[in-house]
Protein backbone atom coordinates (compact mmCIF):
# COMPACT_ATOMS: atom_id res chain seq x y z
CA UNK A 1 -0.18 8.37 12.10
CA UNK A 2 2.55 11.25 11.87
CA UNK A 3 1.21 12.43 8.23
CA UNK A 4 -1.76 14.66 7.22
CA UNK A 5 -3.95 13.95 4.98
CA UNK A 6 -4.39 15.58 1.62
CA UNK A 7 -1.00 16.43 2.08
CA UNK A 8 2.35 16.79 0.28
CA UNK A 9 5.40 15.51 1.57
CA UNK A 10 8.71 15.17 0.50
CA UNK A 11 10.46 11.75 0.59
CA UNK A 12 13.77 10.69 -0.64
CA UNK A 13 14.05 13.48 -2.83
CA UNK A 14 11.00 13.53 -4.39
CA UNK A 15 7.55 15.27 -3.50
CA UNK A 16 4.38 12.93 -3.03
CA UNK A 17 1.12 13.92 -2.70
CA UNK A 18 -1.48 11.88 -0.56
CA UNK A 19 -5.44 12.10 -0.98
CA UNK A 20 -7.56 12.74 1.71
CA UNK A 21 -7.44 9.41 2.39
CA UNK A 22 -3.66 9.26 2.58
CA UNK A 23 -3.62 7.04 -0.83
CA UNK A 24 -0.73 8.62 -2.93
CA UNK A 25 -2.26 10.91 -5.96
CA UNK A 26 0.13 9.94 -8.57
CA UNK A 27 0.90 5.80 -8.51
CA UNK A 28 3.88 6.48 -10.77
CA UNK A 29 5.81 8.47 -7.81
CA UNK A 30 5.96 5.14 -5.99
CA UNK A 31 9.01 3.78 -5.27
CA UNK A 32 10.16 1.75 -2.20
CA UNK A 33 11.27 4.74 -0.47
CA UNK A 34 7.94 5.93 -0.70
CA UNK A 35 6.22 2.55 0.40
CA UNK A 36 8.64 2.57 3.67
CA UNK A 37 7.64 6.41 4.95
CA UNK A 38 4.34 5.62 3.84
CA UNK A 39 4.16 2.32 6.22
CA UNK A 40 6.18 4.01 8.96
CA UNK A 41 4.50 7.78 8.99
CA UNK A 42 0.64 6.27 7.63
CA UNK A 43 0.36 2.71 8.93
CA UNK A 44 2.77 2.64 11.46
CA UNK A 45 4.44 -0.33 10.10
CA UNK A 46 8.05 -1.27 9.56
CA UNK A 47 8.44 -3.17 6.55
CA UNK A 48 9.55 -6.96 7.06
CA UNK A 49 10.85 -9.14 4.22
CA UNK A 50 6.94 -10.56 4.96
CA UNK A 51 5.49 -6.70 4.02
CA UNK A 52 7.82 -6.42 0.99
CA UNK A 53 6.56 -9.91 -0.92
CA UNK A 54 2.88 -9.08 -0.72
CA UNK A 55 3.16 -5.26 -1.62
CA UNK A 56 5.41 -6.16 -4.57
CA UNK A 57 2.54 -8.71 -5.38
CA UNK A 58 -0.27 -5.63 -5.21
CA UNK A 59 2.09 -3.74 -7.14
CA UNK A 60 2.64 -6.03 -10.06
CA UNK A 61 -0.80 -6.91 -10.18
CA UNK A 62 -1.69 -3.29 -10.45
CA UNK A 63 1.04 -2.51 -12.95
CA UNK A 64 -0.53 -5.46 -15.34
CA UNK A 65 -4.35 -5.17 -14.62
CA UNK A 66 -4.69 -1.80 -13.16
CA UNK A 67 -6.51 -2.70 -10.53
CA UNK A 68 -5.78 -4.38 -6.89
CA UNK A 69 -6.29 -8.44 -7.29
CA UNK A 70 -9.15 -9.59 -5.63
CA UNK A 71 -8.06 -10.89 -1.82
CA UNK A 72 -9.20 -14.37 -2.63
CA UNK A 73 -6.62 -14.39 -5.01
CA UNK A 74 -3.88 -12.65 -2.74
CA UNK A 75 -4.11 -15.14 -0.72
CA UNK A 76 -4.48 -18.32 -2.80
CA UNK A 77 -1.38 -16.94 -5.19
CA UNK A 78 1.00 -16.01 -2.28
CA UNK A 79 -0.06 -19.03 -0.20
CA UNK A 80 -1.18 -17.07 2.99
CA UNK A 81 -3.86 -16.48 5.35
CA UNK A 82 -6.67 -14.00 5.95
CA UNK A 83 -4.84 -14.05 9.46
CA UNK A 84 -1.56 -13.50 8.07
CA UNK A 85 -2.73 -10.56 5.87
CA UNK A 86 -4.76 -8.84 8.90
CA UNK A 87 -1.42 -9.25 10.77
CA UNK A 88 1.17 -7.96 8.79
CA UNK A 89 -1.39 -4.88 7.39
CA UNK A 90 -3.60 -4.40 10.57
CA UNK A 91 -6.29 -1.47 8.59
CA UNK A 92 -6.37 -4.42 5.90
CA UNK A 93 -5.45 -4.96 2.04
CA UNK A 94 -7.58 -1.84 0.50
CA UNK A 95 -6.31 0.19 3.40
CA UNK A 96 -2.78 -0.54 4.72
CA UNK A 97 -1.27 -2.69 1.70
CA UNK A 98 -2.57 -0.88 -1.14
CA UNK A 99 -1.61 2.29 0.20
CA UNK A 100 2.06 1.05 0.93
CA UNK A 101 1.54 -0.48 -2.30
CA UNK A 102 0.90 3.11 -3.95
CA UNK A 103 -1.97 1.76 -6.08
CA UNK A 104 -5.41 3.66 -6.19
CA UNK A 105 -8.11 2.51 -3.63
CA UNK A 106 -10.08 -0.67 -4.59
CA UNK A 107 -13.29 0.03 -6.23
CA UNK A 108 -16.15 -0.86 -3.78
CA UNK A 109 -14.15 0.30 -0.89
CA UNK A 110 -14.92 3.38 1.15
């Protein structure tokens, strides 16, 4: 991990702000600028095609519900594996693909 968490950061233009937990403050300074420096310089992920259709799933899900869906449902909607989500997001869907997705950290998750 190259960033430091809190910490503010300036990516494509714009300045971001990550917790403590390296979850960005502010979910409406997402964009998918942010969500590749976040997966490169806080994962340590590059972003596949694989990456970009479950993080646009979080993302939507969060936009509509305001929360992260449930990973029973991540799975059953996008027609993937617990295997296949541990593999593409090794630190898991609250960590790696919520953060990449910008959305706040799942209640229940610490």
């Amino acid at each position: 991990m190259t960033a430091s968490c809190p910490g503010t950061y300036r990516v494509a233009g714009r300045e971001i702000r990550l917790d403590e937990d390296c979850y960005l403050e502010n979910p409406s300074d997402w964009s998918r600028d942010v969500a590749v420096w976040i997966a490169e310089n806080v994962e340590g992920l590059s972003l596949t095609e694989e990456h970009w259709r479950l993080v646009e799933y979080v993302r939507a899900y969060w936009e509509r519900r305001g929360e992260c869906p449930p990973v029973g449902r991540l799975l059953k909607d996008l027609g993937i594996t617990f295997e296949d989500l541990y593999r593409l997001f090794p630190s898991g869907p609250a960590e790696g693909l919520c953060r990449v997705a910008g959305v706040p950290r799942p209640g229940g998750c610490s």
